[in-house]
Protein backbone atom coordinates (compact mmCIF):
# COMPACT_ATOMS: atom_id res chain seq x y z
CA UNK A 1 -45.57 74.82 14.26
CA UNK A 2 -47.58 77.49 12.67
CA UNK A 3 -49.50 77.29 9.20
CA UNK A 4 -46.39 78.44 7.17
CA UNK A 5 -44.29 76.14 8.78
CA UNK A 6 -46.21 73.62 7.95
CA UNK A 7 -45.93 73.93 4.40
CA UNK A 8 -42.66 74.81 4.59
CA UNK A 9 -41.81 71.09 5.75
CA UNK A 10 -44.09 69.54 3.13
CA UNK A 11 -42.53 71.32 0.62
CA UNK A 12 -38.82 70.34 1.53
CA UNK A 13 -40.19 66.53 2.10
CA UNK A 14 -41.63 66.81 -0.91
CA UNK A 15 -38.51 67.71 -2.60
CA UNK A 16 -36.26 64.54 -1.88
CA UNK A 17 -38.75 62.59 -4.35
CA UNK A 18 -37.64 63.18 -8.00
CA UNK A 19 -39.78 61.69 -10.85
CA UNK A 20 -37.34 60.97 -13.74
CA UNK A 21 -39.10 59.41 -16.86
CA UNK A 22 -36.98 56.49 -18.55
CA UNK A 23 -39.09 56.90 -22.09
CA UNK A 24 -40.98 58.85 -24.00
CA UNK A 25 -44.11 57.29 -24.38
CA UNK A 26 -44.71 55.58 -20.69
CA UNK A 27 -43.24 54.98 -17.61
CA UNK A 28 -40.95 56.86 -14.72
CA UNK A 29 -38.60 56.37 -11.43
CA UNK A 30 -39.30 57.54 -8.30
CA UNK A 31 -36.24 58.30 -6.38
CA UNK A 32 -36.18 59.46 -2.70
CA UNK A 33 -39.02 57.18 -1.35
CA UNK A 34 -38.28 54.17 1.02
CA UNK A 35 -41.74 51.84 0.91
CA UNK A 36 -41.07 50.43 4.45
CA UNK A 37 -41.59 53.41 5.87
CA UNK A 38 -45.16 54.68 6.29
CA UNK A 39 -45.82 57.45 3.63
CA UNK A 40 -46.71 60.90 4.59
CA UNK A 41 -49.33 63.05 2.49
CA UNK A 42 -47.01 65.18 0.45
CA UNK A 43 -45.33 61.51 -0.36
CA UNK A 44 -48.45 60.17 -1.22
CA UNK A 45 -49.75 62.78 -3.44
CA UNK A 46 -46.56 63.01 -5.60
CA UNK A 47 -46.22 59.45 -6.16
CA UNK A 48 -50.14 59.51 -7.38
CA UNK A 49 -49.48 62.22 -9.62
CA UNK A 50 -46.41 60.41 -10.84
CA UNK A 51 -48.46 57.63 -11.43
CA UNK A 52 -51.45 59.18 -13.39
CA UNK A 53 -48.88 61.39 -15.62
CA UNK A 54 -46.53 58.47 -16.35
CA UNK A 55 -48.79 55.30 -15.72
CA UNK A 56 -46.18 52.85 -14.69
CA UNK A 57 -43.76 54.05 -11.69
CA UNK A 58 -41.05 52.33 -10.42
CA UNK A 59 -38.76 52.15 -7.40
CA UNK A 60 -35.32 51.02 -6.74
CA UNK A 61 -32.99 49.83 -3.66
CA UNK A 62 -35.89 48.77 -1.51
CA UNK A 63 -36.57 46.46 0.77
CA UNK A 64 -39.87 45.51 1.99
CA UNK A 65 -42.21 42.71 3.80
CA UNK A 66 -45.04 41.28 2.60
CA UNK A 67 -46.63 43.68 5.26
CA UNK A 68 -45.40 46.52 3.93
CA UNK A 69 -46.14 45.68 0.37
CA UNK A 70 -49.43 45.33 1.17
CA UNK A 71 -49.39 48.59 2.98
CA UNK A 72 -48.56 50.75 0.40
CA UNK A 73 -50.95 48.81 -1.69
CA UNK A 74 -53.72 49.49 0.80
CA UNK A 75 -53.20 53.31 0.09
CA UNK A 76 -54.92 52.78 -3.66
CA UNK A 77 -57.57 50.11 -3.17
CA UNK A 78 -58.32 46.77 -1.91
CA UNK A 79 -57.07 43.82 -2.70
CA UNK A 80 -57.40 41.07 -5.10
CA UNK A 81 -56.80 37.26 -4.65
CA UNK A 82 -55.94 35.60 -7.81
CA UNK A 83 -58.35 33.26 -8.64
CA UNK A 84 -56.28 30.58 -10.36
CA UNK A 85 -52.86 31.13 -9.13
CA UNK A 86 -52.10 31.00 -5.61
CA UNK A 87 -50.74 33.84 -3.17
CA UNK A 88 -48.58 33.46 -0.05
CA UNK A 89 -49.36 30.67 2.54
CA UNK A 90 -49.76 33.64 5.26
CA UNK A 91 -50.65 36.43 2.82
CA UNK A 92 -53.21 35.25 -0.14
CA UNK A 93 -53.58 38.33 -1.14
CA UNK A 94 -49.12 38.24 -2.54
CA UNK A 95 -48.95 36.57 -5.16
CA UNK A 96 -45.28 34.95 -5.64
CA UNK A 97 -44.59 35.06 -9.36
CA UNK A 98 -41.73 32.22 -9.48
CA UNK A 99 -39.18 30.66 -12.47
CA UNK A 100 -37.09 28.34 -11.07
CA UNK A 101 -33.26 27.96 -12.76
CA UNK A 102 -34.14 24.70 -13.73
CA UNK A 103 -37.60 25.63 -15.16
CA UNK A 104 -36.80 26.18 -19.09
CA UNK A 105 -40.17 26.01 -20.27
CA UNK A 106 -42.80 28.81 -20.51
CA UNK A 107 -42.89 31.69 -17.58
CA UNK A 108 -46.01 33.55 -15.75
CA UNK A 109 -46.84 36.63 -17.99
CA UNK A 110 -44.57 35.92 -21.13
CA UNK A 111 -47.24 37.57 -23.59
CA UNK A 112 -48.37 41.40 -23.90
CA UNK A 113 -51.53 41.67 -21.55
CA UNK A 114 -53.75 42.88 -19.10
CA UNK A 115 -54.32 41.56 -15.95
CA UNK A 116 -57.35 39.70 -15.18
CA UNK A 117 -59.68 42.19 -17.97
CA UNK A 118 -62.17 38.80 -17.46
CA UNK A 119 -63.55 40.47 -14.42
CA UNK A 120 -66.30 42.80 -14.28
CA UNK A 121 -64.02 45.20 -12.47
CA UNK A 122 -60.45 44.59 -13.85
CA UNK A 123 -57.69 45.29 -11.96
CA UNK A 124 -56.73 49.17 -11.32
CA UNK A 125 -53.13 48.10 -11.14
CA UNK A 126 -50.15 45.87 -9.68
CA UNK A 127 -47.69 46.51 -7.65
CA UNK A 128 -44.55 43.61 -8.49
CA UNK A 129 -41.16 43.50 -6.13
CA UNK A 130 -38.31 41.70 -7.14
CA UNK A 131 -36.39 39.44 -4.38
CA UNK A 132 -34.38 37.48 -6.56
CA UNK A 133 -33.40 38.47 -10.14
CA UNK A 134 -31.33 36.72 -13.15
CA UNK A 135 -27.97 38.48 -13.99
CA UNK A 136 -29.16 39.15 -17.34
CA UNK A 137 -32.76 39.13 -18.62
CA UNK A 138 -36.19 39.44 -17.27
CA UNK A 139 -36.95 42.95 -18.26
CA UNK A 140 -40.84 43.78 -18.59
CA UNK A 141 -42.16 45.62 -21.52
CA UNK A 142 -44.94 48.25 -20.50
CA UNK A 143 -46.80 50.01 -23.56
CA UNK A 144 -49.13 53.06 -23.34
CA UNK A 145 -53.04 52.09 -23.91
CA UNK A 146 -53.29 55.94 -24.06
CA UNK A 147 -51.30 56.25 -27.05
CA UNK A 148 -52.33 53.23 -28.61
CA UNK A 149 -55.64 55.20 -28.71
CA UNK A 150 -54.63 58.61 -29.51
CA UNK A 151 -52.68 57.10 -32.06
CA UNK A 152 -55.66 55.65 -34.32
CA UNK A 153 -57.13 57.32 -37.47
CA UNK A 154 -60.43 59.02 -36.83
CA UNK A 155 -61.85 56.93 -39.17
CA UNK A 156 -60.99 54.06 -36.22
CA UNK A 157 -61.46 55.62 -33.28
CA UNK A 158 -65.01 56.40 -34.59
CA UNK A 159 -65.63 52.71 -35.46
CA UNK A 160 -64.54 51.45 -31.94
CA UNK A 161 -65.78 53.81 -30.07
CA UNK A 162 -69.72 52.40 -29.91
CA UNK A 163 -68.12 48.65 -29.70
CA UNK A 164 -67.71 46.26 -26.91
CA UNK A 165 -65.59 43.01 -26.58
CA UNK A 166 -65.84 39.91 -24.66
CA UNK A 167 -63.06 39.33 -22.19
CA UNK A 168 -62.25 35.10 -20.76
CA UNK A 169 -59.56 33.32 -19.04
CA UNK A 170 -60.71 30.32 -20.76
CA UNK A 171 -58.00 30.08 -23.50
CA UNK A 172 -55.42 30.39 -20.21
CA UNK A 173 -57.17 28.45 -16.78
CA UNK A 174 -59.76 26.85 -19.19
CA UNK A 175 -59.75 23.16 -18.47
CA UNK A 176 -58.76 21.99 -22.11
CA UNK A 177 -55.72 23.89 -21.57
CA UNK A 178 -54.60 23.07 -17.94
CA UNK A 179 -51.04 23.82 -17.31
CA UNK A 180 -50.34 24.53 -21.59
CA UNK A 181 -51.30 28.20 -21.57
CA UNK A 182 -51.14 30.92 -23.72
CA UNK A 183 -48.72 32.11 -21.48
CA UNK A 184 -46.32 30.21 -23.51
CA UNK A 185 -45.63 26.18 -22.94
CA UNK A 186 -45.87 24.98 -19.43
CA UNK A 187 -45.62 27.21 -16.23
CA UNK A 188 -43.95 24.30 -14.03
CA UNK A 189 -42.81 27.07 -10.99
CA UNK A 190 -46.21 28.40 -9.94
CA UNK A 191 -49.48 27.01 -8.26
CA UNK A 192 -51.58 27.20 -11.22
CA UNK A 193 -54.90 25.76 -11.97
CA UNK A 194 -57.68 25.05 -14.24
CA UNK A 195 -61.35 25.30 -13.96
CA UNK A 196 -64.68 25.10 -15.68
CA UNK A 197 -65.11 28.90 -14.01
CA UNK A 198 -62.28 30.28 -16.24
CA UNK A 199 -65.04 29.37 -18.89
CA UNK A 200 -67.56 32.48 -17.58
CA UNK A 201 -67.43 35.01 -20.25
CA UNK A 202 -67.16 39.14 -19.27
CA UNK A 203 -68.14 41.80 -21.87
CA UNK A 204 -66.18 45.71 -21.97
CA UNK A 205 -66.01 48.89 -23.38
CA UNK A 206 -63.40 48.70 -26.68
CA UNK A 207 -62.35 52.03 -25.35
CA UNK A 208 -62.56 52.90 -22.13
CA UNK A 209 -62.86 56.33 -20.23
CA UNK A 210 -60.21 56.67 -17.10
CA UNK A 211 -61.48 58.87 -14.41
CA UNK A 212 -58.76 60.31 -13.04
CA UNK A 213 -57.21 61.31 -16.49
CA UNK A 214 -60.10 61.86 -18.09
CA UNK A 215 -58.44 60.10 -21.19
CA UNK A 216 -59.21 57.38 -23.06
CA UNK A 217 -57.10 54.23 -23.88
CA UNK A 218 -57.77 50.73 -25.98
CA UNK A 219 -58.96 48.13 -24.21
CA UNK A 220 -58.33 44.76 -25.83
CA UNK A 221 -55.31 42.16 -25.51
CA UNK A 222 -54.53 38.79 -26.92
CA UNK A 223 -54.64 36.55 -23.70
CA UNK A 224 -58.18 37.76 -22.84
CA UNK A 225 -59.55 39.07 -25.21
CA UNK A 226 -61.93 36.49 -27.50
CA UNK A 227 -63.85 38.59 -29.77
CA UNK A 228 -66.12 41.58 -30.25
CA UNK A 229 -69.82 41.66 -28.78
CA UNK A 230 -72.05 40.72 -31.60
CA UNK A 231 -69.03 39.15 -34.00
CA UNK A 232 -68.30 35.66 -34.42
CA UNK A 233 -64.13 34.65 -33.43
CA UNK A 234 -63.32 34.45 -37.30
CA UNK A 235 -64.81 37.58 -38.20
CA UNK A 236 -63.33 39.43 -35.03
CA UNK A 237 -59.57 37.90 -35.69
CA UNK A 238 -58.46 40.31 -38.39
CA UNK A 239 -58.93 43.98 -36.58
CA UNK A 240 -58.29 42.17 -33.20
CA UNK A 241 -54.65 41.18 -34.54
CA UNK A 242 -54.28 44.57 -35.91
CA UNK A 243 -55.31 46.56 -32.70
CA UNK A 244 -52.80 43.96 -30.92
CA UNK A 245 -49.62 44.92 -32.96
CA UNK A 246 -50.36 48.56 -32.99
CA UNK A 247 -51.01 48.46 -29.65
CA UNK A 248 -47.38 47.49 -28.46
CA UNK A 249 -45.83 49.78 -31.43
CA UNK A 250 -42.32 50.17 -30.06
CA UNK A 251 -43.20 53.84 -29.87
CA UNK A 252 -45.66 53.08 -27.03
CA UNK A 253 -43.38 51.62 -25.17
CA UNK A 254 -40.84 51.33 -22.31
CA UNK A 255 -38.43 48.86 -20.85
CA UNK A 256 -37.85 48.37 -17.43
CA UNK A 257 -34.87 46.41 -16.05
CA UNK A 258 -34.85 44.87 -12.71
CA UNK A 259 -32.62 44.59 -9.85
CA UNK A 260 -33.40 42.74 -6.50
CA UNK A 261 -35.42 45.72 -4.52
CA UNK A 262 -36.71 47.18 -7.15
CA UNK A 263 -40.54 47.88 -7.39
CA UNK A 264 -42.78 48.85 -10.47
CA UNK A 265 -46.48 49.83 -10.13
CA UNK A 266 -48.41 49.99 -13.41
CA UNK A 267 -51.37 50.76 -14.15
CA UNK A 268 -53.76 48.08 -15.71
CA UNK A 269 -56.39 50.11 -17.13
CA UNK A 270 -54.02 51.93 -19.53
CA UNK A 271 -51.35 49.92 -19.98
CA UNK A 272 -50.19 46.22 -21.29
CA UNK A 273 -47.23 44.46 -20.22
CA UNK A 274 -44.67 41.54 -21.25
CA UNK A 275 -42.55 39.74 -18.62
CA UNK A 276 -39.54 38.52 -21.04
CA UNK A 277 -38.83 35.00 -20.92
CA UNK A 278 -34.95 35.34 -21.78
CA UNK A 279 -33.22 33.93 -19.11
CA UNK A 280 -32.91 30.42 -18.42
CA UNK A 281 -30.99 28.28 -16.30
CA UNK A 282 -31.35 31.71 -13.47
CA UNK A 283 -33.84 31.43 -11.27
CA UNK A 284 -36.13 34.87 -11.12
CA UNK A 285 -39.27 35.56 -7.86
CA UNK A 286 -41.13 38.77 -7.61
CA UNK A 287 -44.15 39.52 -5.88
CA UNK A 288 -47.41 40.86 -7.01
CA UNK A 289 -49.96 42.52 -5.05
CA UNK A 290 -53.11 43.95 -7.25
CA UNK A 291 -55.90 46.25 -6.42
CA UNK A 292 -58.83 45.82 -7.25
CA UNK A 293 -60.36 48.58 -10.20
CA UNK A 294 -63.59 49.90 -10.98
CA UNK A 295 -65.81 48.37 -13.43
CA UNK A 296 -64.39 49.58 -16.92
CA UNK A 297 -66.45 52.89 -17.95
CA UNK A 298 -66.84 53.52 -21.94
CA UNK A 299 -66.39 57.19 -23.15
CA UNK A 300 -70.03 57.67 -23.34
CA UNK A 301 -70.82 56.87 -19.71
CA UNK A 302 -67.53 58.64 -18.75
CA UNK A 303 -68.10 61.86 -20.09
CA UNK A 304 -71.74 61.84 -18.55
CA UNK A 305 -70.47 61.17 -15.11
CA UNK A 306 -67.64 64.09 -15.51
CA UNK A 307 -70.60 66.17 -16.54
CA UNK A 308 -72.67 65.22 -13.20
């Protein structure tokens, strides 16, 4: 096949994938694109673009193996093992994120959040399959850290700008806690646990420079974030609750609703999310593979490495 052929058959297998956003603010579906199959580039470039111009992406109708999740996974990064909630027997790496029907208590993720931001290199993103979903309930909120941003007064973005804030998982695997998290009540349905190492305390950029978009998004949420470098808890509390609730401004946000094979890939840098806890007495497993990010770059040291 000559040169023109070539393209010719990356264009038309690039056509069968349609990006169709479901909001305004954040968040599309990919249609045309079976995940069990290995991805060609044309596949793989779209679905990157989709996911830098829309930040969360999702899939529907598939049906995949822990293999294959981990495949497409392995096209974006490497992976990280949870360290206080336990993966697969086989696979560590797939994390099974599990409410049983008789489980009415608190479930894995009920709070706006990003994952693991106690790291020195939070995650770059997740990638969360449904096998078995309630009838009704069990949506997940996603909300734009991008607009969060560009939505501040000057006057704000200014201020936060030169700050930095001190991430832990202390107030969730912290040992005072143990299974009581601020998750919400007890997670009975997952291997959870606590540890004096969810103590260790991790310090980041209040607003932080993405790479690929060469935007900038807010960088703070209640389950991990404590307070601001330099600031006491007390004196941090009133502008951290503020940049919390404007943060998730319904405006910023999307809702996605699952059915069993359906897929969503966010992207934790830029975006929080909220697993609803609305449906009890159904049982509800999905699981989560996450790959590993980059250490979180403020605008500062972003705009002198786009200038390198």
């Amino acid at each position: 096949m000559g040169r023109n052929g070539v393209i010719q058959e990356e264009a038309k297998t690039m056509s069968n994938i349609e990006v169709l956003p479901i909001a305004g603010a954040v968040g599309a579906e990919i249609c045309g694109v079976d995940l069990s199959e290995p991805l060609n580039n044309a596949n793989l470039a779209q679905i990157r673009k989709a996911f830098a111009d829309h930040v969360v992406i999702f899939f529907r109708d598939q049906k995949i193996t822990p293999e294959q999740h981990l495949a497409f996974g392995a096209h974006f990064g490497e992976f990280d093992v949870h360290r206080f909630a336990a993966g697969l027997p086989d696979h560590p790496e797939v994390m099974p994120v599990v409410k049983e029907a008789d489980d009415n208590g608190g479930n894995f993720g009920g709070l706006w959040h990003s994952d693991v931001t106690f790291y020195e290199k939070p995650a770059l993103g997740s990638i969360l399959y449904a096998l078995d979903v309630p009838t009704y309930g069990g949506d997940t909120m996603f909300a734009s850290q991008y607009l969060a941003y560009e939505t501040l007064s000057d006057g704000m973005k200014e201020m936060l700008e030169g700050m930095t804030a001190i991430h832990s998982a202390k107030r969730v695997y912290g040992n005072q806690g143990t299974s009581i998290n601020r998750f919400g009540a007890e997670v009975k349905s997952m291997k959870v646990r606590a540890g004096d190492d969810a103590e260790a305390e991790m310090e980041h950029p209040v607003i932080r420079y993405i790479p690929e978009s060469g935007r900038r998004c807010l960088f703070v949420n209640p389950v991990y974030t404590i307070r601001f470098a330099g600031w006491t808890e007390e004196e941090s509390k009133p502008l951290l609750d503020f940049l919390h609730t404007h943060a998730v401004r319904p405006e910023h946000t999307c809702r996605f609703k699952w059915e069993t094979g359906s897929v969503a890939f966010w992207d934790n840098r830029a975006t929080q999310h909220y697993a609803l806890n609305d449906y009890h007495g159904q049982r509800r497993e999905m699981h989560r593979v996450t790959i590993v990010g980059e250490r979180p770059m403020s605008i500062s040291e972003g705009e002198r490495a786009k200038a390198a």
